[in-house]
C-alpha atoms as a PDB file:
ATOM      1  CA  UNK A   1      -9.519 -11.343   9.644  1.00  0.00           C
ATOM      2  CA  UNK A   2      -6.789  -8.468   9.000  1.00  0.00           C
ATOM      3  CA  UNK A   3      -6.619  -4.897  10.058  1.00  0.00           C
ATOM      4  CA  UNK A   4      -7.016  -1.962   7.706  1.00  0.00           C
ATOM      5  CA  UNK A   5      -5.873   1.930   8.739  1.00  0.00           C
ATOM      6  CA  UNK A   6      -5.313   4.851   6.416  1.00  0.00           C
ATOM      7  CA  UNK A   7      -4.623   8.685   7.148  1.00  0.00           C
ATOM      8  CA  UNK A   8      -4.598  11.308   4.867  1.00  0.00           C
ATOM      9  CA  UNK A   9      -3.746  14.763   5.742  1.00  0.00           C
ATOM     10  CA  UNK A  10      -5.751  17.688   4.760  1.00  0.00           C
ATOM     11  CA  UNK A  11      -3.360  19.981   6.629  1.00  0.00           C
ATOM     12  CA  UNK A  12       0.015  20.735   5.637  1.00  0.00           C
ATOM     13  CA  UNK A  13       0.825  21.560   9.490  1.00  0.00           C
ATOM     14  CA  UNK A  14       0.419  17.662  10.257  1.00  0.00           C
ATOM     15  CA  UNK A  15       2.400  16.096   7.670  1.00  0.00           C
ATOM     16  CA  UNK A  16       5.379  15.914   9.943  1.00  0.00           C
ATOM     17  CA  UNK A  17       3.867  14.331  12.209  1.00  0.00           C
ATOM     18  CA  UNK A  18       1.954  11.385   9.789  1.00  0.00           C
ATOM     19  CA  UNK A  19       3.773   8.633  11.147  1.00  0.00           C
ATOM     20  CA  UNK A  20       3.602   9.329  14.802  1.00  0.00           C
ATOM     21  CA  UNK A  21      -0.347   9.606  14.358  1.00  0.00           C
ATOM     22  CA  UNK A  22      -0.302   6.133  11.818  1.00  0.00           C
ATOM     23  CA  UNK A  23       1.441   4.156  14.853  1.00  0.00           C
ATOM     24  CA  UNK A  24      -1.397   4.275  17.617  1.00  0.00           C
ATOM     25  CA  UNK A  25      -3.781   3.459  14.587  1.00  0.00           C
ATOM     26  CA  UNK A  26      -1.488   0.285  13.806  1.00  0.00           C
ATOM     27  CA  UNK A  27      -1.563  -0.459  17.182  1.00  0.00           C
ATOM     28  CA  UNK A  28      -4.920  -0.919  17.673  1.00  0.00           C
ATOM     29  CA  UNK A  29      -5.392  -3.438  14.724  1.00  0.00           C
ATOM     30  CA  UNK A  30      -2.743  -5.938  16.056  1.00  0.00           C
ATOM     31  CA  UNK A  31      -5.821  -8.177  17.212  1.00  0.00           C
ATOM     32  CA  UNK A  32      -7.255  -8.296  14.072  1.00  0.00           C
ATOM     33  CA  UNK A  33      -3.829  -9.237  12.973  1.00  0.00           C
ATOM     34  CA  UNK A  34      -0.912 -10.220  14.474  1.00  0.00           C
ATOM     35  CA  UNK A  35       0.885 -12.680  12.123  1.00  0.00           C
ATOM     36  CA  UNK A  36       2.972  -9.693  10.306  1.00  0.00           C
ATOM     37  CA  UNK A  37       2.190  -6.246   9.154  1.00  0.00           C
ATOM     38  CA  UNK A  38       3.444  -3.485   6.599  1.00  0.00           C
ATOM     39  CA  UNK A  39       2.781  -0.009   5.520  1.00  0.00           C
ATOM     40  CA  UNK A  40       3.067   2.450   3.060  1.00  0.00           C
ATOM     41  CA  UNK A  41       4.158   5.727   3.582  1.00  0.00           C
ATOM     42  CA  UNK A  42       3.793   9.276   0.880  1.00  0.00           C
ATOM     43  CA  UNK A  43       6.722  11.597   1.554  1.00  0.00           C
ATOM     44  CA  UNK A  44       6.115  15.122   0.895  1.00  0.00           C
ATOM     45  CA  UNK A  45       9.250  17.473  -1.048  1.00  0.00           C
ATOM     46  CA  UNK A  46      10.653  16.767  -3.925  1.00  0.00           C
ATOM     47  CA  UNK A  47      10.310  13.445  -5.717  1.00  0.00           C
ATOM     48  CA  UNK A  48      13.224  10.742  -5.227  1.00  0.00           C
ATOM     49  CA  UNK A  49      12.354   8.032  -7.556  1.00  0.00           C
ATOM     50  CA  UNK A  50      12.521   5.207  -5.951  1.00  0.00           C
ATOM     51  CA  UNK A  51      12.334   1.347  -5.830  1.00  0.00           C
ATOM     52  CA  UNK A  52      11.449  -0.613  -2.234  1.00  0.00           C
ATOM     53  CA  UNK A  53      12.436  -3.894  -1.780  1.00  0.00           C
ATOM     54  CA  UNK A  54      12.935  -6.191   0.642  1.00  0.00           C
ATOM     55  CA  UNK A  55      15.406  -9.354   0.310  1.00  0.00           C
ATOM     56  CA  UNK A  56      17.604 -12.133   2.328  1.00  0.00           C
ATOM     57  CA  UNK A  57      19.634 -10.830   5.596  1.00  0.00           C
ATOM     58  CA  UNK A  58      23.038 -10.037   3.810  1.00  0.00           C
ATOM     59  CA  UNK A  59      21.748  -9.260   0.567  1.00  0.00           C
ATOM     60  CA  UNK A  60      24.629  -7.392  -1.437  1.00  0.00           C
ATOM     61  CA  UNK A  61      22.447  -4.358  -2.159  1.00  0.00           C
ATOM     62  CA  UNK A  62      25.698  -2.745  -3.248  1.00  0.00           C
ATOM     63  CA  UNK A  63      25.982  -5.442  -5.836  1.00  0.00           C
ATOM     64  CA  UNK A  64      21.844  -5.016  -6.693  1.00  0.00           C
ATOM     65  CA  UNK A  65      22.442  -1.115  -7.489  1.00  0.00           C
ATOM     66  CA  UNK A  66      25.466  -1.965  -9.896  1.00  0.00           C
ATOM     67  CA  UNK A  67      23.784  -4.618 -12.036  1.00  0.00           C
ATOM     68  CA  UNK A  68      20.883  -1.961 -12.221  1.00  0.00           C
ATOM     69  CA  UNK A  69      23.197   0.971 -13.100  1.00  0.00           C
ATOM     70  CA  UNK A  70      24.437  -1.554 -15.616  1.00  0.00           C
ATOM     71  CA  UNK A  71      21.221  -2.859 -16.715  1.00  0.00           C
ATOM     72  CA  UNK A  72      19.713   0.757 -17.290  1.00  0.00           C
ATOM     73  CA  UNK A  73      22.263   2.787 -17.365  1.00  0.00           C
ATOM     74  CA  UNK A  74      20.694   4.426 -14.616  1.00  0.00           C
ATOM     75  CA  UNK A  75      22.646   6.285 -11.384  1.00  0.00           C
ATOM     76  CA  UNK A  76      21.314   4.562  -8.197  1.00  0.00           C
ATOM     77  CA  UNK A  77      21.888   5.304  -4.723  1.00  0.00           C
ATOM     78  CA  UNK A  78      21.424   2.817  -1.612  1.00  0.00           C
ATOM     79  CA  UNK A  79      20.121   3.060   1.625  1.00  0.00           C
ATOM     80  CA  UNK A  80      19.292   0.135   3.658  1.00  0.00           C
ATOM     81  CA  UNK A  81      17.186  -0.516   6.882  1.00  0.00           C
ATOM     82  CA  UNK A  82      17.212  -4.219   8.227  1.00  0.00           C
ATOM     83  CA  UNK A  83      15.914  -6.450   5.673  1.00  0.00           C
ATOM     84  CA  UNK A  84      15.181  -3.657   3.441  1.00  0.00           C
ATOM     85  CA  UNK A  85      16.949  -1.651   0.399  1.00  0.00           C
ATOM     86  CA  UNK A  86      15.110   1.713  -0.690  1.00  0.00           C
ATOM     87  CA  UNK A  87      16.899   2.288  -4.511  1.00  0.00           C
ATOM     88  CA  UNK A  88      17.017   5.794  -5.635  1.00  0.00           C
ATOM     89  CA  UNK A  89      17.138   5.261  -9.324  1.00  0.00           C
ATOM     90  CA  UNK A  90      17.587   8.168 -11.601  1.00  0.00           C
ATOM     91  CA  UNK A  91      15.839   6.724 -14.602  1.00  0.00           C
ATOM     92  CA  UNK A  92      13.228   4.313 -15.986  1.00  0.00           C
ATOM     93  CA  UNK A  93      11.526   3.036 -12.914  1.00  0.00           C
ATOM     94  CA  UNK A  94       9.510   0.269 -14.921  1.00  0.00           C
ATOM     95  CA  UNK A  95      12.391  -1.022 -16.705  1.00  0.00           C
ATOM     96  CA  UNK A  96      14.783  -1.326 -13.041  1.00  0.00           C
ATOM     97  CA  UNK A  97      11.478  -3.122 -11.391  1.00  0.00           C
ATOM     98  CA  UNK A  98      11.148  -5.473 -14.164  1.00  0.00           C
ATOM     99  CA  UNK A  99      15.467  -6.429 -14.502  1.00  0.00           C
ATOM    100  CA  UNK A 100      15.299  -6.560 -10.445  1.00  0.00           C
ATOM    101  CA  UNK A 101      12.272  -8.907 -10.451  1.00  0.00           C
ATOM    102  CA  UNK A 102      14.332 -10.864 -13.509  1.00  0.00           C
ATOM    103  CA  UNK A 103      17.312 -10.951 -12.125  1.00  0.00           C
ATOM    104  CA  UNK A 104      17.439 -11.028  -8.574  1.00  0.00           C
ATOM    105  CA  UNK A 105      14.595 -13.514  -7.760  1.00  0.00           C
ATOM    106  CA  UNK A 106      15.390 -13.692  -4.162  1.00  0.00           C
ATOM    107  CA  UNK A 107      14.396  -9.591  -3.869  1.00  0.00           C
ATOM    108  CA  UNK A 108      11.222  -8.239  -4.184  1.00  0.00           C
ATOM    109  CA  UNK A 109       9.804  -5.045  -5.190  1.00  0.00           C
ATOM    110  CA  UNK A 110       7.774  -4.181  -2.653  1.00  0.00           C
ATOM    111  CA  UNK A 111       6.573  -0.340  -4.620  1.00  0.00           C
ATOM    112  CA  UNK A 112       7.970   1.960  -6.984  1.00  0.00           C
ATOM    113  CA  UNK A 113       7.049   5.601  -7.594  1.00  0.00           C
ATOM    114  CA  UNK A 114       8.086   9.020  -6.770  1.00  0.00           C
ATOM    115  CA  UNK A 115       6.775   9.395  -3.533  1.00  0.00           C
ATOM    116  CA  UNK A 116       6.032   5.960  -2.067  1.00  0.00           C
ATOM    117  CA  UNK A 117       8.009   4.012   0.084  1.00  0.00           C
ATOM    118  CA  UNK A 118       6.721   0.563   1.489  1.00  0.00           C
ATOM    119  CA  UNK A 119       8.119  -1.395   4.483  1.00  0.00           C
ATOM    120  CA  UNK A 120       6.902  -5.158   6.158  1.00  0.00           C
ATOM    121  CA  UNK A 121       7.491  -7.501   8.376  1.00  0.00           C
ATOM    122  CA  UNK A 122       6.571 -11.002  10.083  1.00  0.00           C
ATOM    123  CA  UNK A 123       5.144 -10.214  13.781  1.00  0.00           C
ATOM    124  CA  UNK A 124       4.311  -7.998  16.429  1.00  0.00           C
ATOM    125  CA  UNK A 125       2.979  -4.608  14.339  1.00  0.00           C
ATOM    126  CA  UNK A 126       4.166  -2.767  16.878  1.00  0.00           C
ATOM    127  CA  UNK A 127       7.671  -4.394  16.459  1.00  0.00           C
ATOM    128  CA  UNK A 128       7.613  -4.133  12.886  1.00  0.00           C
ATOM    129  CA  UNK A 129       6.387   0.046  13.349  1.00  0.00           C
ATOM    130  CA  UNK A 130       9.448   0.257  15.587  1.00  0.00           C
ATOM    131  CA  UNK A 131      11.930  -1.674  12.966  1.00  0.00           C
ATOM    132  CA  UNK A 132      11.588   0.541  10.339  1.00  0.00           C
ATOM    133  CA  UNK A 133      11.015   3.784  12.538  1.00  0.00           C
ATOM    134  CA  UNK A 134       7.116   4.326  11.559  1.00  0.00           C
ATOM    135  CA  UNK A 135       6.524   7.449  14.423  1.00  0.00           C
ATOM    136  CA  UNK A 136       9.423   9.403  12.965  1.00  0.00           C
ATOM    137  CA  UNK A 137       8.059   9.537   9.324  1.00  0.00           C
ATOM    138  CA  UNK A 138       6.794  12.255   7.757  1.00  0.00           C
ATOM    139  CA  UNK A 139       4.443  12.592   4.656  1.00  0.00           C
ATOM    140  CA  UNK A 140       1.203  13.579   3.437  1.00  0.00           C
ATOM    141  CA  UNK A 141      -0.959  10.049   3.748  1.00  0.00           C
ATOM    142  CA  UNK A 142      -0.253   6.442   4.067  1.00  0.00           C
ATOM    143  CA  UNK A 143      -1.711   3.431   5.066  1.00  0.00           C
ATOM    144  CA  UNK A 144      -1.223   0.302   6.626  1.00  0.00           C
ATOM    145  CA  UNK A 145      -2.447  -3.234   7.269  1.00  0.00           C
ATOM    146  CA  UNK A 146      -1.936  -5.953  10.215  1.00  0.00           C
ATOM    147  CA  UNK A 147      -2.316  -9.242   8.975  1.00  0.00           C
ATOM    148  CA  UNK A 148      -3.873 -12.959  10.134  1.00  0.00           C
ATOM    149  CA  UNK A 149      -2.601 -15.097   7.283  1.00  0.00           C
ATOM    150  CA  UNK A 150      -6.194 -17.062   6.768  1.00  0.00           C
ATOM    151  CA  UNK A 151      -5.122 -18.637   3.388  1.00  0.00           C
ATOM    152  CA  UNK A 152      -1.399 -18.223   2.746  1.00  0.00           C
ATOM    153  CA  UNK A 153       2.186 -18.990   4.064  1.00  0.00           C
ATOM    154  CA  UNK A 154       3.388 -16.313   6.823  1.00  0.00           C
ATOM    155  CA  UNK A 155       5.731 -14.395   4.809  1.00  0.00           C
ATOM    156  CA  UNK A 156       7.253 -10.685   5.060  1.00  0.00           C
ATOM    157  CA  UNK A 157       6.930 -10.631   0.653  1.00  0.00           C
ATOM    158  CA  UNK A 158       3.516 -12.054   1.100  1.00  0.00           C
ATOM    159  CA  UNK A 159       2.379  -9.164   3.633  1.00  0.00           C
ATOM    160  CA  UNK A 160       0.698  -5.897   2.970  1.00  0.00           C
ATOM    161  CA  UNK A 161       0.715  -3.549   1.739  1.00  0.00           C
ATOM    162  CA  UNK A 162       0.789  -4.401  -2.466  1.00  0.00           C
ATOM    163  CA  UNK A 163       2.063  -2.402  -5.085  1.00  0.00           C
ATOM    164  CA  UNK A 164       2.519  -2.921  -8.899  1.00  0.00           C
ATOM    165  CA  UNK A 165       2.218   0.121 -10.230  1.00  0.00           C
ATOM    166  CA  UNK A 166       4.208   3.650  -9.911  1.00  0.00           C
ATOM    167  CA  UNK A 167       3.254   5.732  -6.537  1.00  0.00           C
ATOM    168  CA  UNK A 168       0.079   3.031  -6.130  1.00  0.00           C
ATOM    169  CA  UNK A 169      -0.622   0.492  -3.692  1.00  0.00           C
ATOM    170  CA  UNK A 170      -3.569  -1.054  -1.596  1.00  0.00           C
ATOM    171  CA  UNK A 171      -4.232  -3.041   1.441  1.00  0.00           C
ATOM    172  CA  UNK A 172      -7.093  -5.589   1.312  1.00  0.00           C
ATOM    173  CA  UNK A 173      -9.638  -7.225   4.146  1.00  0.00           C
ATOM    174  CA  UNK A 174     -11.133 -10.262   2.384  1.00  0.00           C
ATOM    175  CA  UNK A 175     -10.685 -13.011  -0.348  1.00  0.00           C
ATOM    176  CA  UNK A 176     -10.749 -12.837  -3.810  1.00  0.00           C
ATOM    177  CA  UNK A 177     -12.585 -16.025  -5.525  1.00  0.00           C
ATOM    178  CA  UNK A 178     -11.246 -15.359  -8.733  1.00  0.00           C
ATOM    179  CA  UNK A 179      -7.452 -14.736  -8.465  1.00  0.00           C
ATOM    180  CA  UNK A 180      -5.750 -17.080 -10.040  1.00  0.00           C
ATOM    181  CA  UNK A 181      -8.109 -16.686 -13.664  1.00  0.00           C
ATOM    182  CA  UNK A 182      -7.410 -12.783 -13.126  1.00  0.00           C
ATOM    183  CA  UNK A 183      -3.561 -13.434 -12.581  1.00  0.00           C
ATOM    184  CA  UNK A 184      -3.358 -15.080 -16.077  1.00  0.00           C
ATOM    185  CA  UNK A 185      -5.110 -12.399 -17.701  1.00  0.00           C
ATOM    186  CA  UNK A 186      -3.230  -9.345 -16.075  1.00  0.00           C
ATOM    187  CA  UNK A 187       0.206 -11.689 -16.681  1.00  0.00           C
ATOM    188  CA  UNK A 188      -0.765 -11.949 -20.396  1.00  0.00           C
ATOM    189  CA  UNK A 189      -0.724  -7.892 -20.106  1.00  0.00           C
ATOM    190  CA  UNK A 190       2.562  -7.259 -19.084  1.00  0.00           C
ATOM    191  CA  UNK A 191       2.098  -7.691 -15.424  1.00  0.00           C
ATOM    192  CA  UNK A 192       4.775  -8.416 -13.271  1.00  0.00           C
ATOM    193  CA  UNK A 193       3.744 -10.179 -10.053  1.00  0.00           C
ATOM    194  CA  UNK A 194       5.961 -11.639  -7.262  1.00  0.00           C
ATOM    195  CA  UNK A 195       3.944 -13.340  -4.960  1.00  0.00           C
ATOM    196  CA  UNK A 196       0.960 -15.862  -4.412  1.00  0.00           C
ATOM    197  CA  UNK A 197      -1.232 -13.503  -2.655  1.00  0.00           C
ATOM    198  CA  UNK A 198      -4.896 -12.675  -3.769  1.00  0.00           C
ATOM    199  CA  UNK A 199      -4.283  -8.942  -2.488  1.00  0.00           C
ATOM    200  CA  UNK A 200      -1.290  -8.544  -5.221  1.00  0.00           C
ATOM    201  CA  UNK A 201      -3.785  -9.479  -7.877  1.00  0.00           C
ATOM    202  CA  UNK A 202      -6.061  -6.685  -6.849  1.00  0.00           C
ATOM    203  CA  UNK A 203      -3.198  -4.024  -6.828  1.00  0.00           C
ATOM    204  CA  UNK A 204      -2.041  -5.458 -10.536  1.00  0.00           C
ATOM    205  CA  UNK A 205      -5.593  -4.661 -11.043  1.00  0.00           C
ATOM    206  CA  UNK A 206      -5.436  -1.466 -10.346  1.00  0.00           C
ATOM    207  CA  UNK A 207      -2.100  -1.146 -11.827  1.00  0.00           C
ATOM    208  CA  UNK A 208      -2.950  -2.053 -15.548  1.00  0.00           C
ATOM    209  CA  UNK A 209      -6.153  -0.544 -15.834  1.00  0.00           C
ATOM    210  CA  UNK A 210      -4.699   3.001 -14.887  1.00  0.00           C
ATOM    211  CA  UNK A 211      -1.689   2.459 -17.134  1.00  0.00           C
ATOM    212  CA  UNK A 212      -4.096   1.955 -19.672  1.00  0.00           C
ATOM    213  CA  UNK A 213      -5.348   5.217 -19.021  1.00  0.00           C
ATOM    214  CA  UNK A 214      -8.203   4.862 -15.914  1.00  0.00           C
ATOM    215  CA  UNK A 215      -8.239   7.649 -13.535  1.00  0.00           C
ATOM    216  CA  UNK A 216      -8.030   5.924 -10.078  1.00  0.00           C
ATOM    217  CA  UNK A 217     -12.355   6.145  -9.671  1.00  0.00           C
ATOM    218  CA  UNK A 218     -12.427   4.606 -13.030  1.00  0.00           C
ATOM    219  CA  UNK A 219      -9.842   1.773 -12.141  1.00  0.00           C
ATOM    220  CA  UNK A 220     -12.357   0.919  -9.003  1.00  0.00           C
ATOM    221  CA  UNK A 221     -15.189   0.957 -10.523  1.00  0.00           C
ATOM    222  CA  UNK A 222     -13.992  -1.225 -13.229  1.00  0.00           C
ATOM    223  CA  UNK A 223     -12.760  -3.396  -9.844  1.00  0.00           C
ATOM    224  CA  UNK A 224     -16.404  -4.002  -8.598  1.00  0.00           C
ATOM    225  CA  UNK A 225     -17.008  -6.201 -12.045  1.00  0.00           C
ATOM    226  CA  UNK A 226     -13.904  -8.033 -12.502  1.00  0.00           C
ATOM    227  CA  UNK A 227     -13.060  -8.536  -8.872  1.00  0.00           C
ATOM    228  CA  UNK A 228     -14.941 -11.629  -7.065  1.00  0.00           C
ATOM    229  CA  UNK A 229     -15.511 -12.111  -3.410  1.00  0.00           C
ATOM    230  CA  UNK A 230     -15.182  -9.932  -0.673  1.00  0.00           C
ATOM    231  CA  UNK A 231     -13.108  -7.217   0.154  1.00  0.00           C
ATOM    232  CA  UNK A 232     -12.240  -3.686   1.418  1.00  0.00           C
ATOM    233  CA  UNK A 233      -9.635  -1.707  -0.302  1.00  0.00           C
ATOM    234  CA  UNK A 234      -8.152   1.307   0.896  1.00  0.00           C
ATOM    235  CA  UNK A 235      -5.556   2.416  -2.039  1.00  0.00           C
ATOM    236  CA  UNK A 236      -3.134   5.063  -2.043  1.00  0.00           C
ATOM    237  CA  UNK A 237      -1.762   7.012  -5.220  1.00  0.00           C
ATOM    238  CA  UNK A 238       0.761  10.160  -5.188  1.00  0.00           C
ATOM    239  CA  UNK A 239      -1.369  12.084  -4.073  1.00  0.00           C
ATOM    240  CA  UNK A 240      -4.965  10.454  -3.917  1.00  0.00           C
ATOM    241  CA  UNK A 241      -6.672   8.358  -1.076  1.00  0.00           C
ATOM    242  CA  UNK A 242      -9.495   5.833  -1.436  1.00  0.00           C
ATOM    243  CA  UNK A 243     -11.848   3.223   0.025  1.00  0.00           C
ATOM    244  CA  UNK A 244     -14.133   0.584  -1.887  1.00  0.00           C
ATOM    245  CA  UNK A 245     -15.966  -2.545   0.308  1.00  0.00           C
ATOM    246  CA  UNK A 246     -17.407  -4.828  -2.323  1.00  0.00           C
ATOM    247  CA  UNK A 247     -21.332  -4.938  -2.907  1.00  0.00           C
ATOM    248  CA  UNK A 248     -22.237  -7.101  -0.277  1.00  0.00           C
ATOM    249  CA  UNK A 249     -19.795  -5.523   2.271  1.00  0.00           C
ATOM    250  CA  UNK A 250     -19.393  -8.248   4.803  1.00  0.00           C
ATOM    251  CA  UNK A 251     -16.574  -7.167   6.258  1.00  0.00           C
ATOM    252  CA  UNK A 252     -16.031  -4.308   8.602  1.00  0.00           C
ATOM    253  CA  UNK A 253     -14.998  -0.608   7.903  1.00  0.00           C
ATOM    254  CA  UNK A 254     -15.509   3.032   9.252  1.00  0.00           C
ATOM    255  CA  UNK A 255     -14.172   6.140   7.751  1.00  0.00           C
ATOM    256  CA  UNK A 256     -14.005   9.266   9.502  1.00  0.00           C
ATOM    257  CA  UNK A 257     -12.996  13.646   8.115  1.00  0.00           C
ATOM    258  CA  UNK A 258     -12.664  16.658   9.483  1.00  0.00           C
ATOM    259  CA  UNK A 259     -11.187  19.910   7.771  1.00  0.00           C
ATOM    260  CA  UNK A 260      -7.300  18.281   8.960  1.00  0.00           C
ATOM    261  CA  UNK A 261      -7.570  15.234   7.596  1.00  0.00           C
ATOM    262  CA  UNK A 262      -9.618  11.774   6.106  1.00  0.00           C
ATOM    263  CA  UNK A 263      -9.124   8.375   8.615  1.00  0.00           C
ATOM    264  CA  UNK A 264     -10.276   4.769   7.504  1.00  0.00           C
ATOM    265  CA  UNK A 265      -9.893   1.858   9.723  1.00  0.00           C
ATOM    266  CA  UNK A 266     -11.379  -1.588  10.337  1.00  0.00           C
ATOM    267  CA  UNK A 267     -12.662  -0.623  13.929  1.00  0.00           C
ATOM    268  CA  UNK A 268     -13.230   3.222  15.008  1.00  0.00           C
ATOM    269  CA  UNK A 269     -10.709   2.911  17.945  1.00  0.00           C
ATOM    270  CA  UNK A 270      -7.931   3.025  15.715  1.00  0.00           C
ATOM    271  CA  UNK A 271      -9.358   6.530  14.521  1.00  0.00           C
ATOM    272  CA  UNK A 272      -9.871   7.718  18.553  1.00  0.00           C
ATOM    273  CA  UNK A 273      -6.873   9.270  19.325  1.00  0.00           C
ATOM    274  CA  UNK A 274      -6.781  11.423  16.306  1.00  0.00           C
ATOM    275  CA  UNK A 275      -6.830  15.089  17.125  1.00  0.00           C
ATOM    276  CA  UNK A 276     -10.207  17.015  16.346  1.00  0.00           C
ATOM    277  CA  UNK A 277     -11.572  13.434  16.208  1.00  0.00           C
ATOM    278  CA  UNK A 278     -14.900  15.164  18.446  1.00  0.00           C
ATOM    279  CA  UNK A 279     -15.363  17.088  15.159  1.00  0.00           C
ATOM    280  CA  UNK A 280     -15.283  14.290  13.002  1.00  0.00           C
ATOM    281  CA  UNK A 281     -17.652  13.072  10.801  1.00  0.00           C
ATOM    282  CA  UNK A 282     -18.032   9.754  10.773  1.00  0.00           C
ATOM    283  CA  UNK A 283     -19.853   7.129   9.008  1.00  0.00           C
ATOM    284  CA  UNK A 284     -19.850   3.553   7.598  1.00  0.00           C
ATOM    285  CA  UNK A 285     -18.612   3.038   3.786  1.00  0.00           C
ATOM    286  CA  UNK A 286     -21.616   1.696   1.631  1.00  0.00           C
ATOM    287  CA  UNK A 287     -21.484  -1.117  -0.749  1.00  0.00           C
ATOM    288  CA  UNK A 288     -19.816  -1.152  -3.768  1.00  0.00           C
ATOM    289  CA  UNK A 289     -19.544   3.067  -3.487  1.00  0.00           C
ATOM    290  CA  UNK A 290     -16.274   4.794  -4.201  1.00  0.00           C
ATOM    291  CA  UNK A 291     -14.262   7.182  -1.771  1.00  0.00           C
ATOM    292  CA  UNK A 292     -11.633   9.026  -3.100  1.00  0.00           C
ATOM    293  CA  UNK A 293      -9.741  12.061  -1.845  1.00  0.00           C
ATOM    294  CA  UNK A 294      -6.715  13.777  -3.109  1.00  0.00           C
ATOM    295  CA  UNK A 295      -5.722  13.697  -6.619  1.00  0.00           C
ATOM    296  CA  UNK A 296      -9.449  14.145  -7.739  1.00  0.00           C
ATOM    297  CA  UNK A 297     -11.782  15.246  -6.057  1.00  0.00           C
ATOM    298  CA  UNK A 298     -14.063  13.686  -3.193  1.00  0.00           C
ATOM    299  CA  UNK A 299     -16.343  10.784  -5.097  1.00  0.00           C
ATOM    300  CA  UNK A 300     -19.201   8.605  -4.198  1.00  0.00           C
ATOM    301  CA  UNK A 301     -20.592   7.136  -6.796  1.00  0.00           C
ATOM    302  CA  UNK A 302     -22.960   4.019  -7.385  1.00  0.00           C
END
C-alpha cells in the first residue's frame, strides 16, 4: 500500500505556489505510506539542465562535478541540500548520467532533464517535505509518492519517485509480476538502471520506448501489454501530466480538474484543500484508459 498525489497547474498565477499546495496533499498519504517518501518537482523559467542525485553523507560533490567536467568536457555547477547534489551540467545530459552511474557507484541519479528536479528520503513525509523545503517550491506540476516498502529493502535510492529518462519520471501503486524478464530486455537496450525496484523498471519503460520515438500516450499504451500486474502510474514529462491504472484496476485512485488545475491522488482528501476544489470535477480513472494533460492534449483512450 503506497500513496500517490500529482498537481498540475492550469494557471500560471499558481505556479508559485505548487509546492505549498503539493505538501498538504503529501500529508495526507503518510498512512498509506510512511516508510519514506520522494517527489518530483517541474520548475518553470528557463531550462537549467540538470542531473539529481542523491549519495553518502560527505560525498565530495565537488570532486563528482570535476570528474564530470573531465569526463565530458562539460561546465558543471553544484548545489547541495542534505544528502542531495542537484548538477547543472552544460552539456550532454545522457552521457554525464551514464559516467556518474559508471563511475561513482555509491551516487545515484535520481532524474535528469531540463526542468525536473527529484528529491527522497527514508521517513516521516512530512519530515522529508520539510528537508528539502517542498512548500517553498515553485513550478508548473509535480508529483509525489509516500511509500510502505511491501517487497523491498527501506532505502532513500529505492524510493519514489523513478526517472530514467530526460524531464520523465513516474510514481507507481502496485507490483509488477514481470520485472526482472523486462529489466533484461530494456538492459539489452541501453538502459541504465540503479536500483532493484519494480517501479524503476516501469519508468525505463517509459524511458526507451519514447526515446525510440513514442509520444508519451503511445509509450502507455504500449505499457498496458508489456507491463504485468497491477499498478497506477501517474508520470510526469516537461511539460505533460498523466495517469494509467492497469486493466483490472485493483488499486485505488481519484482524479479531480477545474479550469486552475488537474489533481490525482490515492484518496480524495489529499485533493480537499485545493482551492476551487467545490468546482471540481471529479471522477474515478477507468481501467487500462489513458489521462494525459500538458504536452498533448487531454486523452482517454481504450
Amino acid at each position: 500500500m503506497c500513496g500517490i498525489v500529482g498537481l498540475f497547474l492550469k494557471d500560471p498565477a499558481l505556479q508559485p505556489r505548487l509546492g505549498a499546495l503539493m505538501a498538504p496533499m503529501l500529508a495526507e498519504m503518510t498512512e498509506r505510506g510512511p516508510d519514506s517518501a520522494g517527489f518530483a518537482i517541474y520548475r518553470d523559467g528557463a531550462p537549467h539542465p540538470t542531473l539529481s542525485c542523491l549519495g553518502p553523507l560527505g560525498t565530495d560533490w565537488k570532486a563528482v562535478a570535476a570528474s564530470l567536467t573531465q569526463a565530458t568536457g562539460a561546465a558543471v555547477e553544484v548545489e547541495t541540500v542534505a544528502d542531495h547534489a542537484l548538477l547543472r551540467v552544460w552539456g550532454d545530459l545522457r552521457a554525464a548520467r551514464a559516467h556518474l552511474i559508471e563511475t561513482f557507484p555509491q551516487v545515484t541519479v535520481t532524474a535528469s532533464g531540463e526542468a525536473i528536479e527529484i528529491f527522497k528520503g527514508i521517513g516521516d513525509p512530512m519530515e522529508v517535505a520539510r528537508t528539502f523545503g517542498l512548500e517553498s517550491r515553485s513550478g508548473t506540476h509535480g508529483i509525489a509518492h509516500t511509500r510502505m516498502a511491501t517487497e523491498s529493502a527501506v532505502t532513500i535510492s529505492g524510493s519514489h519517485p523513478f526517472s530514467t529518462g530526460p524531464d520523465t519520471c513516474l510514481v507507481h501503486n502496485g507490483s509488477l509480476s514481470n520485472h526482472h524478464l523486462l529489466r533484461a530486455f530494456l538492459e539489452a537496450r541501453g538502459e541504465r538502471l540503479q536500483t532493484e525496484n519494480d517501479s524503476e523498471v516501469a519508468a525505463a519503460f517509459l524511458a526507451w520506448r519514447m526515446r525510440e520515438g513514442d509520444s508519451l500516450k503511445q509509450a502507455l499504451h504500449a505499457a498496458l501489454n508489456r507491463l504485468d500486474g497491477f499498478y497506477t502510474l501517474t508520470i510526469g514529462t516537461r511539460d505533460g501530466f498523466a495517469v494509467l491504472r492497469d486493466p483490472i484496476a485493483c488499486k485505488p485512485a481519484v482524479l479531480a480538474e477545474t479550469d486552475q488545475w488537474v489533481a490525482m491522488a490515492s484518496e480524495f482528501r489529499a485533493i480537499a484543500p485545493l482551492p476551487g476544489v467545490e468546482n471540481a470535477r471529479i471522477w474515478e480513472p477507468e481501467p487500462g484508459v489513458v489521462y494525459s494533460w500538458g504536452g498533448e492534449a487531454k486523452a482517454v483512450a481504450a
